[in-house]
PDB file of N, CA and C in Angstrom:
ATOM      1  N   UNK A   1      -6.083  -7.563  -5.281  1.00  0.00           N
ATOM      2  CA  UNK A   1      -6.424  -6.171  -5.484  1.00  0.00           C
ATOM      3  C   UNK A   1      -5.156  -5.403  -5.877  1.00  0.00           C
ATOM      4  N   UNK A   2      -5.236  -4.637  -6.791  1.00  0.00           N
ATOM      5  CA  UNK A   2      -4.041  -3.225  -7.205  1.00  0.00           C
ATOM      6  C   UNK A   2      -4.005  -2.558  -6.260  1.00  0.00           C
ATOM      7  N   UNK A   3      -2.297  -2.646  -6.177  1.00  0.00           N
ATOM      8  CA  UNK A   3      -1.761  -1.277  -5.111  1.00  0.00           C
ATOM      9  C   UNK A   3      -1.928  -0.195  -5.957  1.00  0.00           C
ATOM     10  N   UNK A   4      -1.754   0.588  -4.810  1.00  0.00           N
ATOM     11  CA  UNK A   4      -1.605   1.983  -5.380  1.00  0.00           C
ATOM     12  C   UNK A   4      -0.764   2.741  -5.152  1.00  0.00           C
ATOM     13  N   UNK A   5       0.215   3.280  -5.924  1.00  0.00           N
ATOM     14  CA  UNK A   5       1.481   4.323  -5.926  1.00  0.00           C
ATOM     15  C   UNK A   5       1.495   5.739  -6.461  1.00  0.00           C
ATOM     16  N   UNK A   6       2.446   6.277  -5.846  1.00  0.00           N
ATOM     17  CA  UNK A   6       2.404   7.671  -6.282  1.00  0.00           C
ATOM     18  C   UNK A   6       2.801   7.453  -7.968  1.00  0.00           C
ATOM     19  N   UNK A   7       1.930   8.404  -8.891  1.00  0.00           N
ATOM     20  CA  UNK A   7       2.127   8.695 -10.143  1.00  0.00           C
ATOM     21  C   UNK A   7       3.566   8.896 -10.454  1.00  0.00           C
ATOM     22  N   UNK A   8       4.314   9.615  -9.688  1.00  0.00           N
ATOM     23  CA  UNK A   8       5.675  10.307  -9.960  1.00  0.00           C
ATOM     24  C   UNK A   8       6.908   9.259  -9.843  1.00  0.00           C
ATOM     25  N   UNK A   9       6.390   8.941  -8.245  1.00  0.00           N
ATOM     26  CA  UNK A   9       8.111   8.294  -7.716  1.00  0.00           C
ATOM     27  C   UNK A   9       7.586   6.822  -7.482  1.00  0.00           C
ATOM     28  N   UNK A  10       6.279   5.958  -7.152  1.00  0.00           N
ATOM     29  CA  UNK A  10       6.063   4.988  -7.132  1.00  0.00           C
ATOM     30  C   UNK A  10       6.023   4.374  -5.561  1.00  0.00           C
ATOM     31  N   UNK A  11       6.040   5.457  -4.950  1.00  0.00           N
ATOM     32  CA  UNK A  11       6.113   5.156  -3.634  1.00  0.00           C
ATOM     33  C   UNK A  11       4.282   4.876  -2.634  1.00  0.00           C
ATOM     34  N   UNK A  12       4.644   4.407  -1.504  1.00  0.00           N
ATOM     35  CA  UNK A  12       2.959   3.893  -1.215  1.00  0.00           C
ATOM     36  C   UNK A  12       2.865   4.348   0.147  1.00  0.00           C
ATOM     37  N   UNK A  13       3.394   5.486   0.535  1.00  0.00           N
ATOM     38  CA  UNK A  13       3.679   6.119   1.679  1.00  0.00           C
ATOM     39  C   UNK A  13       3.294   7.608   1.494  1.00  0.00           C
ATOM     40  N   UNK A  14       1.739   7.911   1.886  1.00  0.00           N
ATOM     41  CA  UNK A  14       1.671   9.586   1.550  1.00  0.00           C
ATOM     42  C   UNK A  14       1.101  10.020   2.875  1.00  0.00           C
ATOM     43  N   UNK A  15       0.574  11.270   3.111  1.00  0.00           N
ATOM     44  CA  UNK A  15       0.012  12.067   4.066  1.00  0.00           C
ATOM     45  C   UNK A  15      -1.057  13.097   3.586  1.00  0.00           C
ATOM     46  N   UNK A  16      -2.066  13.245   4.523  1.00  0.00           N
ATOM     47  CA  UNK A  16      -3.322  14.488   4.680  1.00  0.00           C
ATOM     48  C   UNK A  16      -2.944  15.459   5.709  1.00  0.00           C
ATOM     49  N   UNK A  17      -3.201  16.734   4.902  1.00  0.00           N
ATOM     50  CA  UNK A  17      -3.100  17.536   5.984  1.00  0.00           C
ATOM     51  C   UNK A  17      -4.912  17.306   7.015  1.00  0.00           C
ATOM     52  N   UNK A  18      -4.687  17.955   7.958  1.00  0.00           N
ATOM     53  CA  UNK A  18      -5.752  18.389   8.997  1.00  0.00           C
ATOM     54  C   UNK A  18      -6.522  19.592   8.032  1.00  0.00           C
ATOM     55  N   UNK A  19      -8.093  19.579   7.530  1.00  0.00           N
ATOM     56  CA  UNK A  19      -8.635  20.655   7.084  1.00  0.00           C
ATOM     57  C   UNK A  19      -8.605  21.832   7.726  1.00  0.00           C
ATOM     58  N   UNK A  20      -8.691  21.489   9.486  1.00  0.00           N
ATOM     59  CA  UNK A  20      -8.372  22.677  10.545  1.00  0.00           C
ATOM     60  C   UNK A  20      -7.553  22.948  10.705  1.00  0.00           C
ATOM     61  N   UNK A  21      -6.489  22.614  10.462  1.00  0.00           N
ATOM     62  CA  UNK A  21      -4.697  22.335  11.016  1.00  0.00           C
ATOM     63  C   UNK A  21      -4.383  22.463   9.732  1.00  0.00           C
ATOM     64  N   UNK A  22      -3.769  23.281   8.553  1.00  0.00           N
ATOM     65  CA  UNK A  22      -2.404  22.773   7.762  1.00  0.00           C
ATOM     66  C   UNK A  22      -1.509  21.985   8.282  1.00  0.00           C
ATOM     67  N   UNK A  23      -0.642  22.464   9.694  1.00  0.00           N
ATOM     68  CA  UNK A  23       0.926  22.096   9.909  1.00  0.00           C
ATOM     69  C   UNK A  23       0.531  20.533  11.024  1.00  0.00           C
ATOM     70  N   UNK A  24      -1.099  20.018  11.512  1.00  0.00           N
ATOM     71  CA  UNK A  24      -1.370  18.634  11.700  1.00  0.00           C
ATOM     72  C   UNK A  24      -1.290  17.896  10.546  1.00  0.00           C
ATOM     73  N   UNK A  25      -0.840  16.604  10.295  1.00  0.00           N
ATOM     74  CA  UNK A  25      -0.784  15.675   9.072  1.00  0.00           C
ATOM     75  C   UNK A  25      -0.892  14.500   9.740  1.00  0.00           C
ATOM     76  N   UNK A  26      -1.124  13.453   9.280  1.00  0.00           N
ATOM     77  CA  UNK A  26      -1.721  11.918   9.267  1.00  0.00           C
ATOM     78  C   UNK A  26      -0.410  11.283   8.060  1.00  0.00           C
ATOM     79  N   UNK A  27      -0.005  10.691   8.309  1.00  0.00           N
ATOM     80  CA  UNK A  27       0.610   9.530   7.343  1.00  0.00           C
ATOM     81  C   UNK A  27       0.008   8.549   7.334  1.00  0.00           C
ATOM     82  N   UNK A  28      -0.042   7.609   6.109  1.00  0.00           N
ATOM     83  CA  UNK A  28      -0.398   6.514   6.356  1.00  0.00           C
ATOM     84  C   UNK A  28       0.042   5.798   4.872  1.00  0.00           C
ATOM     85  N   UNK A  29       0.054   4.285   4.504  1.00  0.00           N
ATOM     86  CA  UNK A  29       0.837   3.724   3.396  1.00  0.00           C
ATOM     87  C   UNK A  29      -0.333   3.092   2.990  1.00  0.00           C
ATOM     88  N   UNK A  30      -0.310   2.783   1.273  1.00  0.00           N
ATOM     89  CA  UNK A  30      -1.812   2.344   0.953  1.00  0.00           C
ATOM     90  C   UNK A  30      -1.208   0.928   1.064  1.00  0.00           C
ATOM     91  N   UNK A  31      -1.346  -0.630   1.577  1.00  0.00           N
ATOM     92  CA  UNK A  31      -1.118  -2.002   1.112  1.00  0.00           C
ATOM     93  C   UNK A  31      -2.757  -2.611   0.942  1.00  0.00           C
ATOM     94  N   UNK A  32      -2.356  -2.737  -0.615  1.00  0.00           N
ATOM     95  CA  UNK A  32      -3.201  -4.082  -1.025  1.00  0.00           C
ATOM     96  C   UNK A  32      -4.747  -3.145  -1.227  1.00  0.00           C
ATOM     97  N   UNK A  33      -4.735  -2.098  -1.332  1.00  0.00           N
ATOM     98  CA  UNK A  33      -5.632  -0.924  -1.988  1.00  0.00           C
ATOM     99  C   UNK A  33      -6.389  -0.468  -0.390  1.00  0.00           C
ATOM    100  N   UNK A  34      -5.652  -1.246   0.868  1.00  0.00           N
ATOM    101  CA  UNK A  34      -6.817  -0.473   1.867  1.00  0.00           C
ATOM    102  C   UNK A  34      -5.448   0.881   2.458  1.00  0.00           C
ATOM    103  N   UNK A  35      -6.085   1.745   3.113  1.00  0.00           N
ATOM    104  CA  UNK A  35      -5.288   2.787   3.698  1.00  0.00           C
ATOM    105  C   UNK A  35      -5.216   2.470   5.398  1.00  0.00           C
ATOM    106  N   UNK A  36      -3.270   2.116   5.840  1.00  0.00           N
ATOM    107  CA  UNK A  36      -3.457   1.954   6.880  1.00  0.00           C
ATOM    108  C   UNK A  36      -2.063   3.105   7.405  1.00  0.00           C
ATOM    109  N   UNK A  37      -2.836   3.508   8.234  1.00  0.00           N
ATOM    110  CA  UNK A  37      -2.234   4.883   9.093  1.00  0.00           C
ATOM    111  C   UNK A  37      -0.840   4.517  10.235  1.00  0.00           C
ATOM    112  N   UNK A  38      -0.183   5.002  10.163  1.00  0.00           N
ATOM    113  CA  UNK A  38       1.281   4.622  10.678  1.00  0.00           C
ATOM    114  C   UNK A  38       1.161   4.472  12.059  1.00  0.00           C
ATOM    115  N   UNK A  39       1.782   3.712  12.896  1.00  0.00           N
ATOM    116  CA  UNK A  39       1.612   3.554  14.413  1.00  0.00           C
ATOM    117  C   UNK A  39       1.955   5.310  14.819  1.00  0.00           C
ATOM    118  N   UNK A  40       0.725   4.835  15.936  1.00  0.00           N
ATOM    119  CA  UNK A  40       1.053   6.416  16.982  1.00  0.00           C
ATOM    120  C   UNK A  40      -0.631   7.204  16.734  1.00  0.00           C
ATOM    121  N   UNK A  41      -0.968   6.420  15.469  1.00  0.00           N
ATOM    122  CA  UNK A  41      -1.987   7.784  15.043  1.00  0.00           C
ATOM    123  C   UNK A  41      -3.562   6.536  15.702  1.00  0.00           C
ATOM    124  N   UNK A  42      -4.335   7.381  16.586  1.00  0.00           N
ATOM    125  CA  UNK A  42      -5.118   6.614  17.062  1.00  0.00           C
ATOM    126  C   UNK A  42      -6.866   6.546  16.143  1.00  0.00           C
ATOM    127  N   UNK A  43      -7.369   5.381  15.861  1.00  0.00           N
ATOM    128  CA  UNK A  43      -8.518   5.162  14.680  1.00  0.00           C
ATOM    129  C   UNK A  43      -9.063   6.674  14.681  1.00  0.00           C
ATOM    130  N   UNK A  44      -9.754   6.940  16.010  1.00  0.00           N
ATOM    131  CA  UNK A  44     -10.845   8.664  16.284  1.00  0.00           C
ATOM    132  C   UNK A  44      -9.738   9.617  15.985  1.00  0.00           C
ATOM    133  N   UNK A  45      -8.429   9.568  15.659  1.00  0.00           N
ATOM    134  CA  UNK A  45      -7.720  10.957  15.141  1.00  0.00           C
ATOM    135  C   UNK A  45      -7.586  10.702  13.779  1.00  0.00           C
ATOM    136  N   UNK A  46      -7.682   9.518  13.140  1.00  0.00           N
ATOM    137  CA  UNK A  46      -7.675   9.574  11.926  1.00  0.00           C
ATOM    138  C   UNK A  46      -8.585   9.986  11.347  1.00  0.00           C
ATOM    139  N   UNK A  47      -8.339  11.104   9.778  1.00  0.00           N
ATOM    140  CA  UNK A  47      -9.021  11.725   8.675  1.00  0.00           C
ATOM    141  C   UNK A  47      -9.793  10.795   8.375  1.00  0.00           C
ATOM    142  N   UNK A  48     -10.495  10.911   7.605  1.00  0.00           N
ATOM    143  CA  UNK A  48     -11.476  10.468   6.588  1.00  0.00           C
ATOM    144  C   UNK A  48     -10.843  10.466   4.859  1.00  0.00           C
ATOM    145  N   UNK A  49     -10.776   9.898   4.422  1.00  0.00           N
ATOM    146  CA  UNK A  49      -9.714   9.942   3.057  1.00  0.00           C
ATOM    147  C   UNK A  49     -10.572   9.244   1.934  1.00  0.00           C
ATOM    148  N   UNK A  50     -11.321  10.125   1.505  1.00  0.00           N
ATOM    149  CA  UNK A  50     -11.977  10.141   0.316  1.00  0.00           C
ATOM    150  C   UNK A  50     -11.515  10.289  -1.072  1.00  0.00           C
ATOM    151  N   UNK A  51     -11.894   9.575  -2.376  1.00  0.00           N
ATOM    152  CA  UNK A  51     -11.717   9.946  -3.427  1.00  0.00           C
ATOM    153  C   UNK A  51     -11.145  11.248  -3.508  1.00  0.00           C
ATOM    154  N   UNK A  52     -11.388  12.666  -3.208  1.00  0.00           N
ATOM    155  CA  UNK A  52     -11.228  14.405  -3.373  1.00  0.00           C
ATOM    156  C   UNK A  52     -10.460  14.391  -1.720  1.00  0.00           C
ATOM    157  N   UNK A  53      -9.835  13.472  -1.213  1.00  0.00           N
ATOM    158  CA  UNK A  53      -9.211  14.149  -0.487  1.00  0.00           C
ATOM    159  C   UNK A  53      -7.685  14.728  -0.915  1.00  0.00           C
ATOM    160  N   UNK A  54      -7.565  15.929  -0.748  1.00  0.00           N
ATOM    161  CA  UNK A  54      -5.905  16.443  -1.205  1.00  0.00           C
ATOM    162  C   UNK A  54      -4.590  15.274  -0.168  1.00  0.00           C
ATOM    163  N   UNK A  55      -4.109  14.772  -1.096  1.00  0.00           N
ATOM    164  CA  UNK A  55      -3.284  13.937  -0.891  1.00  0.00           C
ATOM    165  C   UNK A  55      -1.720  13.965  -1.033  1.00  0.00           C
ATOM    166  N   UNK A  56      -0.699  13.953  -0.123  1.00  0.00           N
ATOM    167  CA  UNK A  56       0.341  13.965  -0.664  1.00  0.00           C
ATOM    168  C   UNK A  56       1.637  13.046  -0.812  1.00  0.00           C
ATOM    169  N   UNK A  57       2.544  12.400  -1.289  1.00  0.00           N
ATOM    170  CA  UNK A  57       3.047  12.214  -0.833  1.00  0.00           C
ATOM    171  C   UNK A  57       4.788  11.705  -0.210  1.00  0.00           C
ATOM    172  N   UNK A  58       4.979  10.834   0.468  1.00  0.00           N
ATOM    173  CA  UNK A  58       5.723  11.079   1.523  1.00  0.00           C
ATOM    174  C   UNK A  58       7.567  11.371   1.002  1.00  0.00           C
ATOM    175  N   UNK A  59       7.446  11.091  -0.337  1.00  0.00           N
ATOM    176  CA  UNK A  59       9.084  10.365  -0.493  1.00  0.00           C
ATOM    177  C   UNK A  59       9.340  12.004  -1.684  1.00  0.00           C
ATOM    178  N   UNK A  60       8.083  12.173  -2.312  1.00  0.00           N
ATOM    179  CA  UNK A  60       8.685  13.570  -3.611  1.00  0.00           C
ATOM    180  C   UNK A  60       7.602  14.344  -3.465  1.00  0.00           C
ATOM    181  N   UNK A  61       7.615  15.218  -4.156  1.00  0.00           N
ATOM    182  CA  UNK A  61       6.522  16.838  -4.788  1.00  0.00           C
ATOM    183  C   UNK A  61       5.189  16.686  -4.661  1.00  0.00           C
ATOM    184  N   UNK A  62       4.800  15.144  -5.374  1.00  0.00           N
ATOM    185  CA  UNK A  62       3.453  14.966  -6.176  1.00  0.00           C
ATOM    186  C   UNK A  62       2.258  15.147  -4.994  1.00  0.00           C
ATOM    187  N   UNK A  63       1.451  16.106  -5.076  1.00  0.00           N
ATOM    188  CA  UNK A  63      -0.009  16.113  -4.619  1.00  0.00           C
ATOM    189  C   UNK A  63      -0.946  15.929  -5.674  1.00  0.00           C
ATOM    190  N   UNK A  64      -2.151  15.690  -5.226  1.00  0.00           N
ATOM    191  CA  UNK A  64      -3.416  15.947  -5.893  1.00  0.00           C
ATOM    192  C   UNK A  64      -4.915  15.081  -4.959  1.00  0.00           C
ATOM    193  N   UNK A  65      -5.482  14.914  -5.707  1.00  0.00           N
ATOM    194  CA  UNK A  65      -6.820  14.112  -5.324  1.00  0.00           C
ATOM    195  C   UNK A  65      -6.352  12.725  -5.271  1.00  0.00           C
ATOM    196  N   UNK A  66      -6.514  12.199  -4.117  1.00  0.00           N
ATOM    197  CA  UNK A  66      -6.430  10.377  -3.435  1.00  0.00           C
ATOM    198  C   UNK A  66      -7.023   9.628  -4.827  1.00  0.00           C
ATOM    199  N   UNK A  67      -7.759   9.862  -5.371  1.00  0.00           N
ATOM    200  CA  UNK A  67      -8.219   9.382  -6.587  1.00  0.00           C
ATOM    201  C   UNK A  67      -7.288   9.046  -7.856  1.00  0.00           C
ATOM    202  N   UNK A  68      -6.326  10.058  -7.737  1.00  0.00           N
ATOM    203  CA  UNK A  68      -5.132  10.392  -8.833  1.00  0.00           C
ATOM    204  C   UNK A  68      -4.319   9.220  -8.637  1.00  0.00           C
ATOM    205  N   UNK A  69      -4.402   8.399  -7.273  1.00  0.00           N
ATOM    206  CA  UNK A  69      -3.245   7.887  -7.400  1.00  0.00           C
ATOM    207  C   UNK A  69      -3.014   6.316  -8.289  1.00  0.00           C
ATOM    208  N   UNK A  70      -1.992   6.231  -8.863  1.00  0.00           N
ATOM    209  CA  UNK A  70      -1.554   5.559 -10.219  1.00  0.00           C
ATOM    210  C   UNK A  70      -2.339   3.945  -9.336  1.00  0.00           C
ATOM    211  N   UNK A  71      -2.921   3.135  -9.762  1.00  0.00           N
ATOM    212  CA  UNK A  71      -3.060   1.780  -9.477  1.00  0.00           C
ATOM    213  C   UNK A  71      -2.415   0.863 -10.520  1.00  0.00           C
ATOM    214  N   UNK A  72      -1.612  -0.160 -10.114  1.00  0.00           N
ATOM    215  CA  UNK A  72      -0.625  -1.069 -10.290  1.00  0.00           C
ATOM    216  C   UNK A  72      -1.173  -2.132 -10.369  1.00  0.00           C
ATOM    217  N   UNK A  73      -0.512  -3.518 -10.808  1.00  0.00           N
ATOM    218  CA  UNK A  73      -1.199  -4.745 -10.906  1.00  0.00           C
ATOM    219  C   UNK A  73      -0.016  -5.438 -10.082  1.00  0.00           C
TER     220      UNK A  73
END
């Protein structure tokens, strides 16, 4: 399966904000196209991360839709 990297910097390390929370966020790194959430963050606190979820991430600038992000071979 294609990873997936940020469009910009190529990195596979992004974050969601909390829809209720702006300043709550979730990290998590995409390997091997599944999304796995960084130790500490427990399954029932993790988002839901859909195609349209606003996505950002972790290393430069680039946001947009989880969908946007560049897939690699």
């Amino acid at each position: 399966m294609a990873s997936m990297k940020c469009p910009d910097c190529g990195s596979q390390g992004f974050y969601v904000k909390d829809p209720e929370d702006q300043y709550n966020v979730s990290e998590f790194d995409v390997q091997d196209g599944e999304i796995v959430f960084t130790a500490g963050e427990t399954e029932s606190a993790t988002p839901e991360v859909g195609d349209d979820t606003e996505t950002f991430c972790n290393r430069c600038a680039w946001h947009d839709k989880f969908k946007a992000l560049k897939r690699v071979k």
